[in-house]
PDB file of N, CA and C in Angstrom:
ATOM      1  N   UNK A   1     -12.750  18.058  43.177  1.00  0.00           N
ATOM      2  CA  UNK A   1     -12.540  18.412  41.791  1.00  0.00           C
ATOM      3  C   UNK A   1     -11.208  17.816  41.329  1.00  0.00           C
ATOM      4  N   UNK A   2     -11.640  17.273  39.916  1.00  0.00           N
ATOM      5  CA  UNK A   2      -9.837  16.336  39.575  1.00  0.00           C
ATOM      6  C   UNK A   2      -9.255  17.431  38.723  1.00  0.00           C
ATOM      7  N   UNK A   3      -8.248  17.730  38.639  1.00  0.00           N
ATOM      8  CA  UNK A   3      -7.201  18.376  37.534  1.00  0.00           C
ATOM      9  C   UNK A   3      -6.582  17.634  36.636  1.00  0.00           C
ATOM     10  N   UNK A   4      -6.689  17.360  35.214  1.00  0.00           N
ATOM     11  CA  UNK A   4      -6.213  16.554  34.733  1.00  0.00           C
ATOM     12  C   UNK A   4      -5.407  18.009  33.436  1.00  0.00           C
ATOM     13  N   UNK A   5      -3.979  17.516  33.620  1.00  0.00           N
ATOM     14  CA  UNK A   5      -2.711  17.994  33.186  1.00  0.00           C
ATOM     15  C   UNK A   5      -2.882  17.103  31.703  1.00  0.00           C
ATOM     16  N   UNK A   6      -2.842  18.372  30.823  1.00  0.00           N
ATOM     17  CA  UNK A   6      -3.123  17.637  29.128  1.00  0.00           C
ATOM     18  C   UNK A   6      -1.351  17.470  28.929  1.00  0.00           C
ATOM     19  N   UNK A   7      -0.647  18.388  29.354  1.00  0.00           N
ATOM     20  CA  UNK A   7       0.784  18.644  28.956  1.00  0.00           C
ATOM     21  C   UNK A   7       1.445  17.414  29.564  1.00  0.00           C
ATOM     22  N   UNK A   8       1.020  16.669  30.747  1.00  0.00           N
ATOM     23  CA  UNK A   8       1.571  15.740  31.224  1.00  0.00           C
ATOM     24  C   UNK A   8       1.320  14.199  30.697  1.00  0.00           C
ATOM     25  N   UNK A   9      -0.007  14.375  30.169  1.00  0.00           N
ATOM     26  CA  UNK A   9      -0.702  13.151  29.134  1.00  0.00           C
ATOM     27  C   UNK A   9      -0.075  13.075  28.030  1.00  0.00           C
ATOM     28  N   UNK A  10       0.233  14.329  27.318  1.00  0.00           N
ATOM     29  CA  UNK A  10       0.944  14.417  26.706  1.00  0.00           C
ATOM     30  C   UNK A  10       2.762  14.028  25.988  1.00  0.00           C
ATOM     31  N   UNK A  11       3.036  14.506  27.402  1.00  0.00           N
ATOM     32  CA  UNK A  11       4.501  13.892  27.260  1.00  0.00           C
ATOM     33  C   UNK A  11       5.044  12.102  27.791  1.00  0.00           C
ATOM     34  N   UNK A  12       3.736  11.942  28.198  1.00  0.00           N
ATOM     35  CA  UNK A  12       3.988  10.511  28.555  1.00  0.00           C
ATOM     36  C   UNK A  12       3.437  10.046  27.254  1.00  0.00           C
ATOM     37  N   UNK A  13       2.686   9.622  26.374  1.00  0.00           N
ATOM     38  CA  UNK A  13       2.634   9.459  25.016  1.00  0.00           C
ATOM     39  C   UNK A  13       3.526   9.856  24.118  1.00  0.00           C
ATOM     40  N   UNK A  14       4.298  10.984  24.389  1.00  0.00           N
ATOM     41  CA  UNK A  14       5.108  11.374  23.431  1.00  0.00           C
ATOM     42  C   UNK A  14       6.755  10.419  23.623  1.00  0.00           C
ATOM     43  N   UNK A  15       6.958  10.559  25.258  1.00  0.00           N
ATOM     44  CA  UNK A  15       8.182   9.517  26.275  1.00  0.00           C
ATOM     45  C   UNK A  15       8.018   8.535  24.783  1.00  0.00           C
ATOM     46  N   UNK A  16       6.475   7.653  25.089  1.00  0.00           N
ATOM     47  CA  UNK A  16       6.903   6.162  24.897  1.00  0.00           C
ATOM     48  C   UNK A  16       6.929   6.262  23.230  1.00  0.00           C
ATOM     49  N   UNK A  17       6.517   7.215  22.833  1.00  0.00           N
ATOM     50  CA  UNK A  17       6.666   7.274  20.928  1.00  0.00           C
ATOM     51  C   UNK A  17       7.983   7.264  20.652  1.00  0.00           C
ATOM     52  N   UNK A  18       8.546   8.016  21.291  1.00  0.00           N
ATOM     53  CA  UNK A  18      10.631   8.282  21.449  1.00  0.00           C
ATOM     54  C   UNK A  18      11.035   7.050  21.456  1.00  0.00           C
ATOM     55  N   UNK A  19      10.255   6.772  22.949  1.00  0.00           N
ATOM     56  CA  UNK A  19      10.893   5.340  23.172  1.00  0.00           C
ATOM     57  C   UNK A  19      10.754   3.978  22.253  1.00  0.00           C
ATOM     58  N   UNK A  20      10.242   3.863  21.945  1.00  0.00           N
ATOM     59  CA  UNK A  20       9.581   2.906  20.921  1.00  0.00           C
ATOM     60  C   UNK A  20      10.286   3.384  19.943  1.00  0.00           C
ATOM     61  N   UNK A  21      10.353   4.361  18.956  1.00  0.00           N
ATOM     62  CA  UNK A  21      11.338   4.709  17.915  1.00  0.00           C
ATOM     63  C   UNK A  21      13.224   4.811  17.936  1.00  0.00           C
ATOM     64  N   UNK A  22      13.720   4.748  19.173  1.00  0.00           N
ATOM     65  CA  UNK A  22      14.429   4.332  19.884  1.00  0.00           C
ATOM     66  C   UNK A  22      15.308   3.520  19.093  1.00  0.00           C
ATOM     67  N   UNK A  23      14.483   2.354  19.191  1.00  0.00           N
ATOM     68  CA  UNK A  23      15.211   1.138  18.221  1.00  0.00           C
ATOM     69  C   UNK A  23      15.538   0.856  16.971  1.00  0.00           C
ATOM     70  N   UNK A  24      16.716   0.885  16.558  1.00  0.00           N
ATOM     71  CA  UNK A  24      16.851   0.719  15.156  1.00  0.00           C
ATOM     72  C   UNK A  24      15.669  -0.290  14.611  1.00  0.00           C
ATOM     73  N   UNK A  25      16.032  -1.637  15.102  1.00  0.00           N
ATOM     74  CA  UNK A  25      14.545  -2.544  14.663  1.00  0.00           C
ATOM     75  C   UNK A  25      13.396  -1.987  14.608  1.00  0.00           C
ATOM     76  N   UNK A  26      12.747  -1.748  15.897  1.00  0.00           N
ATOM     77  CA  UNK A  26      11.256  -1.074  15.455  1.00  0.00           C
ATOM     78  C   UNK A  26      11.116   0.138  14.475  1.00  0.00           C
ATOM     79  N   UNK A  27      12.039   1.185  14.361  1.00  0.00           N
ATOM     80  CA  UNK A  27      12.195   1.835  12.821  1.00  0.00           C
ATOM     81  C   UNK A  27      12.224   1.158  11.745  1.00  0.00           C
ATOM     82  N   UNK A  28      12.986   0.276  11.469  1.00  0.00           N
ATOM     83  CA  UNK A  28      12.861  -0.789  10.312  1.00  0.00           C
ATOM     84  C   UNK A  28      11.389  -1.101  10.204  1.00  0.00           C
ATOM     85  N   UNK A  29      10.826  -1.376  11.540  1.00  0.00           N
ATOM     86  CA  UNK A  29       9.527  -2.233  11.532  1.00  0.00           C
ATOM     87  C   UNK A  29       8.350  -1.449  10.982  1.00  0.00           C
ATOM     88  N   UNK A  30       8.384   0.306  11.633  1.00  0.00           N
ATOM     89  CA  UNK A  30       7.584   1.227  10.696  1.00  0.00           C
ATOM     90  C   UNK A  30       7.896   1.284   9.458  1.00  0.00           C
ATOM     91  N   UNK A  31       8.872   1.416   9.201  1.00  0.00           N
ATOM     92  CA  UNK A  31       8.763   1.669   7.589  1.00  0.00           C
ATOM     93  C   UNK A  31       8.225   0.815   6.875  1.00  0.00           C
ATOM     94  N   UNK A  32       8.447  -0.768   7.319  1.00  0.00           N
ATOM     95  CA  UNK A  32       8.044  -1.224   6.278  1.00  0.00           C
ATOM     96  C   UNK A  32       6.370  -1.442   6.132  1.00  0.00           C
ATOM     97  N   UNK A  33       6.095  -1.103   7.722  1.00  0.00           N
ATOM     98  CA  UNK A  33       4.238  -1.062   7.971  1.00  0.00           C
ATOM     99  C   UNK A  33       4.372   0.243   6.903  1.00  0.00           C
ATOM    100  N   UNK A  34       4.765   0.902   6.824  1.00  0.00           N
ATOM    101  CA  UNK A  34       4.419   2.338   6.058  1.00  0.00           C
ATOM    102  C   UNK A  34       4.465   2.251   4.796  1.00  0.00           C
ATOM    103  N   UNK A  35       4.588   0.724   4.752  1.00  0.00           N
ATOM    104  CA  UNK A  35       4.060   0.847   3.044  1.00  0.00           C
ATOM    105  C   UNK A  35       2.827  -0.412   2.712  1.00  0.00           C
ATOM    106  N   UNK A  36       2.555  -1.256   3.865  1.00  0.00           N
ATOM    107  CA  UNK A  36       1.473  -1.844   3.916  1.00  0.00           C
ATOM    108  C   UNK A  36       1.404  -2.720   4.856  1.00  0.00           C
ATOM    109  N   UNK A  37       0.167  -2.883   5.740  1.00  0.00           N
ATOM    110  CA  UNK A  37      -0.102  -3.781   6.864  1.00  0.00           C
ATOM    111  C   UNK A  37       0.571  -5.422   6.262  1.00  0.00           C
ATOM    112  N   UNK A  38       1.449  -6.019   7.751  1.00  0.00           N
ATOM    113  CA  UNK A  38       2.344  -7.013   7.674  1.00  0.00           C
ATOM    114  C   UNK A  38       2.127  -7.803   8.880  1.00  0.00           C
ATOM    115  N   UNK A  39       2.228  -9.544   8.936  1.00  0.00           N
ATOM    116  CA  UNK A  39       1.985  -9.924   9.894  1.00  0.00           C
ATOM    117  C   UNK A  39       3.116  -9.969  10.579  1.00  0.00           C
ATOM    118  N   UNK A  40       3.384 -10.778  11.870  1.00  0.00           N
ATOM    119  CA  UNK A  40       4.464 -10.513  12.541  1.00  0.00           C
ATOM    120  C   UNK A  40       5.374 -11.366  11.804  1.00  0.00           C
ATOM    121  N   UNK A  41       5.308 -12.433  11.510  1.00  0.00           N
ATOM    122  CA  UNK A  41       6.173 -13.426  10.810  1.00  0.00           C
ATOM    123  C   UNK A  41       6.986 -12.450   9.612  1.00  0.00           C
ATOM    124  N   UNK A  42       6.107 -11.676   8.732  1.00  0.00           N
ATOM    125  CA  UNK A  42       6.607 -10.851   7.663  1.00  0.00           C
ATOM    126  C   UNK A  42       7.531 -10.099   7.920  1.00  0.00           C
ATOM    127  N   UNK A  43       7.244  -9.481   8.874  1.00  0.00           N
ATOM    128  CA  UNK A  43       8.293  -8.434  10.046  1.00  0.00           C
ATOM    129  C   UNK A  43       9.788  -8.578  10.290  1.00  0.00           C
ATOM    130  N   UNK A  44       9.373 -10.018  10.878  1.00  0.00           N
ATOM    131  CA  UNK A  44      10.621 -11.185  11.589  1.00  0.00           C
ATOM    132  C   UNK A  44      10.906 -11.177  10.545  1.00  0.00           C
ATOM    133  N   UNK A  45      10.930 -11.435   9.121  1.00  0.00           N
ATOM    134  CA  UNK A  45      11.821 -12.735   8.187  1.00  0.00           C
ATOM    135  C   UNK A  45      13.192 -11.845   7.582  1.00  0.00           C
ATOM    136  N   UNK A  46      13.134 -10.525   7.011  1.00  0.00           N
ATOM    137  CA  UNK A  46      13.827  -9.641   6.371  1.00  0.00           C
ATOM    138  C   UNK A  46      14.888  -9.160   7.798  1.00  0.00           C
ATOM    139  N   UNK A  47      14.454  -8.858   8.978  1.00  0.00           N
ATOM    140  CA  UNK A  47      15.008  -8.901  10.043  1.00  0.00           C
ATOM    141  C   UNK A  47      16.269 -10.459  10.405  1.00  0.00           C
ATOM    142  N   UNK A  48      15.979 -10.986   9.961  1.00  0.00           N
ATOM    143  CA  UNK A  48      16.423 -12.566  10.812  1.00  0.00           C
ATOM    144  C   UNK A  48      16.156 -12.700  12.384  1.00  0.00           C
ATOM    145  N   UNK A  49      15.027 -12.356  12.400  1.00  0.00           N
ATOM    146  CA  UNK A  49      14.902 -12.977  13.996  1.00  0.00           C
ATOM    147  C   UNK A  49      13.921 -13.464  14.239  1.00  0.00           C
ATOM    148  N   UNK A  50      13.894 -14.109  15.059  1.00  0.00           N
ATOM    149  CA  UNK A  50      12.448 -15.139  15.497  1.00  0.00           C
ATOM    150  C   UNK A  50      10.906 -14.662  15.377  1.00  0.00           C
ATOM    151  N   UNK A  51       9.838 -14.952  15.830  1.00  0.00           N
ATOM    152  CA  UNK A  51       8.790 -14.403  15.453  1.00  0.00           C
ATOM    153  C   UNK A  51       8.252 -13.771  17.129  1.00  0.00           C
ATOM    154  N   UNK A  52       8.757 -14.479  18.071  1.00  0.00           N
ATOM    155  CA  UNK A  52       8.539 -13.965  19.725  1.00  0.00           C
ATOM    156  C   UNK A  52       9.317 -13.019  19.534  1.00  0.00           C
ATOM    157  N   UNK A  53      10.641 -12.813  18.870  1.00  0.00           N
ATOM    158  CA  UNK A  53      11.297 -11.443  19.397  1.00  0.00           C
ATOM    159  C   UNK A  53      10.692 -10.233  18.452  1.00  0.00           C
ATOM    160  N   UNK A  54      10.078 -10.921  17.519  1.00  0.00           N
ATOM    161  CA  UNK A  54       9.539  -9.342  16.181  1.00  0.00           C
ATOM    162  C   UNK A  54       8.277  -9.266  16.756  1.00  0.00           C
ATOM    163  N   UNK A  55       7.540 -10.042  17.734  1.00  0.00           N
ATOM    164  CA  UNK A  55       6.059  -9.956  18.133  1.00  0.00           C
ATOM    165  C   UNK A  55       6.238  -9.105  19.645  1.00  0.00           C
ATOM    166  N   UNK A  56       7.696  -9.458  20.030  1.00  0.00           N
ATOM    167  CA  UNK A  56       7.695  -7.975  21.398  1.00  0.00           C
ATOM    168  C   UNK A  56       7.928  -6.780  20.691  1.00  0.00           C
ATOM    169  N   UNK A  57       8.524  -6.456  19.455  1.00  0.00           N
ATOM    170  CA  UNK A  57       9.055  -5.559  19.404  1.00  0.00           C
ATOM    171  C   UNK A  57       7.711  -4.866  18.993  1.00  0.00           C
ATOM    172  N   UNK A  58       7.080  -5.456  18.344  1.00  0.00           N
ATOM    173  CA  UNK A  58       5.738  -4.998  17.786  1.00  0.00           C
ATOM    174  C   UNK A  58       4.630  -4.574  19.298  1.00  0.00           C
ATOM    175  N   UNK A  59       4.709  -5.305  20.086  1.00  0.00           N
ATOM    176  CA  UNK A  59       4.008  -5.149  21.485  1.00  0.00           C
ATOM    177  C   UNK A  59       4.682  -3.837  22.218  1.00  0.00           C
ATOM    178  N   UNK A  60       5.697  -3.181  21.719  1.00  0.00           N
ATOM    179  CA  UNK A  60       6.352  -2.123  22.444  1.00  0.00           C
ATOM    180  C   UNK A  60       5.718  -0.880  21.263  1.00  0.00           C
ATOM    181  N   UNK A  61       5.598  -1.471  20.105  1.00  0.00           N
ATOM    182  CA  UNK A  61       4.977  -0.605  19.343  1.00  0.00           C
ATOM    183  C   UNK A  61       3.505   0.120  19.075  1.00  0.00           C
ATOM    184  N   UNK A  62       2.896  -0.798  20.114  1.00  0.00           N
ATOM    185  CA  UNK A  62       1.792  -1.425  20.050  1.00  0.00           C
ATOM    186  C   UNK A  62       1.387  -0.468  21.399  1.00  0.00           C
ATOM    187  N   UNK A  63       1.992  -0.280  22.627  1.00  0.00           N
ATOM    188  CA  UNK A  63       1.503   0.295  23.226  1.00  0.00           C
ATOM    189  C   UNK A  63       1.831   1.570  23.361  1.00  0.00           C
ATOM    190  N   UNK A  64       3.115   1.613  22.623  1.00  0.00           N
ATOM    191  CA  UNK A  64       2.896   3.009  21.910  1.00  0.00           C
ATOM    192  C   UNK A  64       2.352   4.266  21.517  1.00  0.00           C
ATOM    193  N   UNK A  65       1.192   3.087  20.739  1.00  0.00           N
ATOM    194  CA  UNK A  65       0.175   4.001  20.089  1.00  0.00           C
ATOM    195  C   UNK A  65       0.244   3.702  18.318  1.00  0.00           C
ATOM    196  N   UNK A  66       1.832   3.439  17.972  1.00  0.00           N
ATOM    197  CA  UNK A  66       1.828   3.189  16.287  1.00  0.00           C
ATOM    198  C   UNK A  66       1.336   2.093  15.907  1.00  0.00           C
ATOM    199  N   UNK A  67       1.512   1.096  16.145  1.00  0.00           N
ATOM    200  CA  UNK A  67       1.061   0.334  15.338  1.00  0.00           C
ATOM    201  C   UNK A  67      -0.387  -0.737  15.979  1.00  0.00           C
ATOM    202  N   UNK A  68      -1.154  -1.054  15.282  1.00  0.00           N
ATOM    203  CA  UNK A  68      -2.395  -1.998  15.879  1.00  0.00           C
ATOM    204  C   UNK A  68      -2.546  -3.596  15.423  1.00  0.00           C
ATOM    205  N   UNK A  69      -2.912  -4.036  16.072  1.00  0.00           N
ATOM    206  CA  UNK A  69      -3.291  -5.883  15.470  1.00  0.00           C
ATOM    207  C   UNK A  69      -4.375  -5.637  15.288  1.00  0.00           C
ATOM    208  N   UNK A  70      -4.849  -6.360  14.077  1.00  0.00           N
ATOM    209  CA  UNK A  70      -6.175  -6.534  13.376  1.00  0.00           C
ATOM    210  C   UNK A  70      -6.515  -8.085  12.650  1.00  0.00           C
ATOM    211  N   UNK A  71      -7.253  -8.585  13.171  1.00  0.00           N
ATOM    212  CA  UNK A  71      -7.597 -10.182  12.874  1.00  0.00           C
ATOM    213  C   UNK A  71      -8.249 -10.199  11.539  1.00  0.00           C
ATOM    214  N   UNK A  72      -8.075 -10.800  10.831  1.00  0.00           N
ATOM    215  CA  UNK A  72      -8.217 -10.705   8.946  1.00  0.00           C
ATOM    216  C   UNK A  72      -7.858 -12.040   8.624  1.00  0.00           C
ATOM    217  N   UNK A  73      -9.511 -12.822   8.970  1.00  0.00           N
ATOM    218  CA  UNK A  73      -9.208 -14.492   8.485  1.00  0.00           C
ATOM    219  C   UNK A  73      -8.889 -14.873   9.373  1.00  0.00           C
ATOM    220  N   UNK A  74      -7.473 -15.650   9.054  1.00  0.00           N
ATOM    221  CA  UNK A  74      -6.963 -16.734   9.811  1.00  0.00           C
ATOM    222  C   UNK A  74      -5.361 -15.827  10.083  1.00  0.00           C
ATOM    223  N   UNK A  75      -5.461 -14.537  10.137  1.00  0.00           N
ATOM    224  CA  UNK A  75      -4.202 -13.703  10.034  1.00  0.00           C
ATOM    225  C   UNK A  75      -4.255 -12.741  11.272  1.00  0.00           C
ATOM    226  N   UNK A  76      -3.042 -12.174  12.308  1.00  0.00           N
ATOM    227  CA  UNK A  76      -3.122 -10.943  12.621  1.00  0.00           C
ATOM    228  C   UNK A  76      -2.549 -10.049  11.520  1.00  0.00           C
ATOM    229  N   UNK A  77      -2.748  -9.137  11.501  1.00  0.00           N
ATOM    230  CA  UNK A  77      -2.036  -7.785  11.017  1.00  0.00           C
ATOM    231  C   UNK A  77      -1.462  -6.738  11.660  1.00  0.00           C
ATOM    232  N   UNK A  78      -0.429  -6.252  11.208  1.00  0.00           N
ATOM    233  CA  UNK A  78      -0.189  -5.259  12.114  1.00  0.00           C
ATOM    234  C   UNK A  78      -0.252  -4.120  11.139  1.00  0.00           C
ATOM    235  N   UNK A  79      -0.880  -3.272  11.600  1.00  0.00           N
ATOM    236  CA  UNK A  79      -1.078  -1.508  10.989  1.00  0.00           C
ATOM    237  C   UNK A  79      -0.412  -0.380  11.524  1.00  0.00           C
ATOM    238  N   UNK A  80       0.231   0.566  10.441  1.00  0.00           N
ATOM    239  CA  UNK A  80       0.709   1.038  11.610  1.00  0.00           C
ATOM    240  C   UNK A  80      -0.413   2.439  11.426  1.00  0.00           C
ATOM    241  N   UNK A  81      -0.347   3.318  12.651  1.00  0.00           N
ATOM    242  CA  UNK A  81      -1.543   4.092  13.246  1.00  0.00           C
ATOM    243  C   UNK A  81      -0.970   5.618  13.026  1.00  0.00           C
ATOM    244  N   UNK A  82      -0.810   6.062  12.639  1.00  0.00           N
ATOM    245  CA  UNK A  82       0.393   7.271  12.468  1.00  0.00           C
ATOM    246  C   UNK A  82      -0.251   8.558  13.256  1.00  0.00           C
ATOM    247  N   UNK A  83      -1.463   8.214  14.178  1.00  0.00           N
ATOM    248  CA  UNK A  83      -1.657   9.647  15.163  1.00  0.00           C
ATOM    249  C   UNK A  83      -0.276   9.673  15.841  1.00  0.00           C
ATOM    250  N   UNK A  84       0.207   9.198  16.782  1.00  0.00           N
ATOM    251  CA  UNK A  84       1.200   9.192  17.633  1.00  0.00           C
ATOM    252  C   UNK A  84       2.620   9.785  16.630  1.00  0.00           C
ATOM    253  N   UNK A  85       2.617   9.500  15.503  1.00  0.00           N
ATOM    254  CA  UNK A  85       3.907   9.440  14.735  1.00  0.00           C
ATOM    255  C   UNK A  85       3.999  11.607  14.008  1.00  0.00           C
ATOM    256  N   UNK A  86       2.347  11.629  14.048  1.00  0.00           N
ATOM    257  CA  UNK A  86       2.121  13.145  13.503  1.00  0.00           C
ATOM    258  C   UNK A  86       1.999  13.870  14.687  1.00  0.00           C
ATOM    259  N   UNK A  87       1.893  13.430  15.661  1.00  0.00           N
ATOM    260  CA  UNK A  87       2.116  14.329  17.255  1.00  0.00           C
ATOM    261  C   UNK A  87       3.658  14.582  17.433  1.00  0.00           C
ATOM    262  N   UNK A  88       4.135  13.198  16.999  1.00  0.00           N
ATOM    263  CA  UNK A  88       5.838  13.549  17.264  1.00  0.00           C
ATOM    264  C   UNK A  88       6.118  14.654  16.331  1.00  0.00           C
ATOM    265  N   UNK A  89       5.980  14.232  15.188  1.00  0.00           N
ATOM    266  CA  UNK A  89       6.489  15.292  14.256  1.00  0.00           C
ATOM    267  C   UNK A  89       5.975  16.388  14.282  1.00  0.00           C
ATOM    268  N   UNK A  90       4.696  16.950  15.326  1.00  0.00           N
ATOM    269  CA  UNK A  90       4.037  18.467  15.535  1.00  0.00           C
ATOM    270  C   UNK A  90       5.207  18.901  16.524  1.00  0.00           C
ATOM    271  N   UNK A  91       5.652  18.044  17.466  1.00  0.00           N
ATOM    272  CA  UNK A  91       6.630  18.527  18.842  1.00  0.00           C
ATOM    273  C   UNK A  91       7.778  18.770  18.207  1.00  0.00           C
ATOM    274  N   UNK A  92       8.709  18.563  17.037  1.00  0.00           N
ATOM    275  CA  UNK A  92       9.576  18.313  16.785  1.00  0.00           C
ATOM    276  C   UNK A  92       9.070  19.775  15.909  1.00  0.00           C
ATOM    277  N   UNK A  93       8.405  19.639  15.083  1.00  0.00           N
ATOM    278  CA  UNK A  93       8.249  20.832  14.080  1.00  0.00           C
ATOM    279  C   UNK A  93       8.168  22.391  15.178  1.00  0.00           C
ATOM    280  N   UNK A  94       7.666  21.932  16.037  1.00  0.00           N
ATOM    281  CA  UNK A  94       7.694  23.429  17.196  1.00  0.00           C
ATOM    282  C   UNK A  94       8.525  23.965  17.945  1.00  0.00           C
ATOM    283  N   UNK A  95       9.755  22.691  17.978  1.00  0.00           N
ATOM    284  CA  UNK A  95      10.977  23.268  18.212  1.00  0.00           C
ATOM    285  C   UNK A  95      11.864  23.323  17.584  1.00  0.00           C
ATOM    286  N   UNK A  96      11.816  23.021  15.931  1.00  0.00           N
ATOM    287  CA  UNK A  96      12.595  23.447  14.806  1.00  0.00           C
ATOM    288  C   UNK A  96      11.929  25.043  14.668  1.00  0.00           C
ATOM    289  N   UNK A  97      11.057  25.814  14.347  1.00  0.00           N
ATOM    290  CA  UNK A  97      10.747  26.519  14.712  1.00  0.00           C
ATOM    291  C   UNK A  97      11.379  27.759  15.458  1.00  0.00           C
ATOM    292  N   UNK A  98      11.197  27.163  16.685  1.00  0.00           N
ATOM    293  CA  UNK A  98      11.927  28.060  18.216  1.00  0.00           C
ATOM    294  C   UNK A  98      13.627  28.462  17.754  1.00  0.00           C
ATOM    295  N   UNK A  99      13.834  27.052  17.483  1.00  0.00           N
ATOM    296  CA  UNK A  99      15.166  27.498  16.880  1.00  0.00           C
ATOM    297  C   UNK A  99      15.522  28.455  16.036  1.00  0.00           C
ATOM    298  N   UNK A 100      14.831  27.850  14.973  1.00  0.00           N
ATOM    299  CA  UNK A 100      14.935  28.659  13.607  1.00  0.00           C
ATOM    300  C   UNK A 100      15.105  30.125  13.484  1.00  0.00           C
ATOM    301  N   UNK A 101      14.075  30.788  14.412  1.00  0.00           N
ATOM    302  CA  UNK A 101      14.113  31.682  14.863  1.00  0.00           C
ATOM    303  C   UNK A 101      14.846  32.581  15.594  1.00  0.00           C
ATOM    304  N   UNK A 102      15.225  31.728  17.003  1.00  0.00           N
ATOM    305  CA  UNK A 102      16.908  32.130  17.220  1.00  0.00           C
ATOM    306  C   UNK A 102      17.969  32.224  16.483  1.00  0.00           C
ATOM    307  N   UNK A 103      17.752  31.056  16.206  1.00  0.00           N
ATOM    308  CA  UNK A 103      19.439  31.245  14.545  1.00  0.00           C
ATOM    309  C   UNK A 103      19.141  32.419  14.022  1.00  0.00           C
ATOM    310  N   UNK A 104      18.166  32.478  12.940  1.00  0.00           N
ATOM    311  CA  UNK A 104      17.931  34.090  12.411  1.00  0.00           C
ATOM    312  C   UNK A 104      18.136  35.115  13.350  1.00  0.00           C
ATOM    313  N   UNK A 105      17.695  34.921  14.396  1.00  0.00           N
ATOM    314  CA  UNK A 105      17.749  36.485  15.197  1.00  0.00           C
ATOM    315  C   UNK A 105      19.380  36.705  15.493  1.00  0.00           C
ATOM    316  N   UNK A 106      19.666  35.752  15.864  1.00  0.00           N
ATOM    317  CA  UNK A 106      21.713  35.562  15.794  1.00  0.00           C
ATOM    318  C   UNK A 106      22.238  35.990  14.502  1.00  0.00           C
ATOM    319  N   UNK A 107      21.522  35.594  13.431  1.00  0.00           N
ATOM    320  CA  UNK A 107      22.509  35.884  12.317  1.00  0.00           C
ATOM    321  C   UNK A 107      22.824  37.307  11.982  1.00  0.00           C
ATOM    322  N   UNK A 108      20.826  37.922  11.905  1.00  0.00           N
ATOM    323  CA  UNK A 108      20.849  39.330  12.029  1.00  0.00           C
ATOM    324  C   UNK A 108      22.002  40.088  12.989  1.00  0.00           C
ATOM    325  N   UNK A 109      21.795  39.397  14.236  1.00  0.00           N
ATOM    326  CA  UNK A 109      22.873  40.554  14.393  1.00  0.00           C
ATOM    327  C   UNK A 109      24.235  40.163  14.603  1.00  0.00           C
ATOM    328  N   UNK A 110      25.158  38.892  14.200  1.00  0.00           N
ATOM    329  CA  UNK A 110      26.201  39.128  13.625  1.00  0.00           C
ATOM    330  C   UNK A 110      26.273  39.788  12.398  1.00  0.00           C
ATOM    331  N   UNK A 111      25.477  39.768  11.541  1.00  0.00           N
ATOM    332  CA  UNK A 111      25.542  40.819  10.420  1.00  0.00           C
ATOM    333  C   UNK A 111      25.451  42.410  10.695  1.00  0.00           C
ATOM    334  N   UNK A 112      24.508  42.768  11.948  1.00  0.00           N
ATOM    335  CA  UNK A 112      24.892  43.568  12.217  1.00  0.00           C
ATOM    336  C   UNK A 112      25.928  44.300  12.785  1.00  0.00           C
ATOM    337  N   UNK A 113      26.904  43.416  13.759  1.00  0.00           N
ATOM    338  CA  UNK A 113      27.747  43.844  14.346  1.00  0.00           C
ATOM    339  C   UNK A 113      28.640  43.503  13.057  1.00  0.00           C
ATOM    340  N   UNK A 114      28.866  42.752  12.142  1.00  0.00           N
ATOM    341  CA  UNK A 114      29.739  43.167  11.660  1.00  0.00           C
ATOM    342  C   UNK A 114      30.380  44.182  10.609  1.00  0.00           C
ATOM    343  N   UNK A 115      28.856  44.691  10.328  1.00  0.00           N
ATOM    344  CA  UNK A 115      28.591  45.545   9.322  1.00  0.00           C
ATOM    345  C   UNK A 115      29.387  46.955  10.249  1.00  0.00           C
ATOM    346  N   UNK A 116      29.231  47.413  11.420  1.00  0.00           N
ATOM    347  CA  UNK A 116      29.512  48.471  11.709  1.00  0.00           C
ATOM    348  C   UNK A 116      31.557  48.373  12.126  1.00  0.00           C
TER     349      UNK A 116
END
């Protein structure tokens, strides 16, 4: 019988989403997918850097999970995929949360202790 660990699938998808967002460049590189599919050259040009170094950065993005190549004509595209990007922001929202909660429960009772 196999055991397969969702929490561990999990955080290794989540590792390389971090990781991949990591980079100032590949942030640049979502945003600007986040406002419409771009080839790699498009990527590279506003960047100033070559089209091999905006086509790794995109390949780190790529296995990721954010962003995809899609052949259109005589074009790749790159899309970006935003499951991976709304998982981060579910993990992140669940421990803003946890917090949140502590803080309040702290505040309550410095207010309480100081009230008496």
């Amino acid at each position: 019988m196999i055991l397969f660990n969702h929490m561990v699938e999990y955080q290794e998808q989540g590792d390389s989403t971090f990781r991949a967002l990591a980079d100032p460049t590949r942030r640049r590189m979502v945003e600007r997918l986040s406002q419409k599919p771009c080839t790699v050259g498009e990527l590279a040009e506003p960047l100033s850097m070559s089209f091999a170094g905006a086509s790794k950065h995109v390949g780190v993005l790529e296995a990721a999970g954010i962003v995809r190549r899609e052949k259109r004509g005589r074009e790749r595209l790159c899309i970006l995929q935003p499951k991976a990007l709304f998982e981060m922001r579910d993990w992140v929202e669940r421990y803003s949360r946890f917090w949140n909660a502590r803080l309040d429960a702290l505040d309550q009772a410095l207010k309480e202790d100081s009230d008496e």
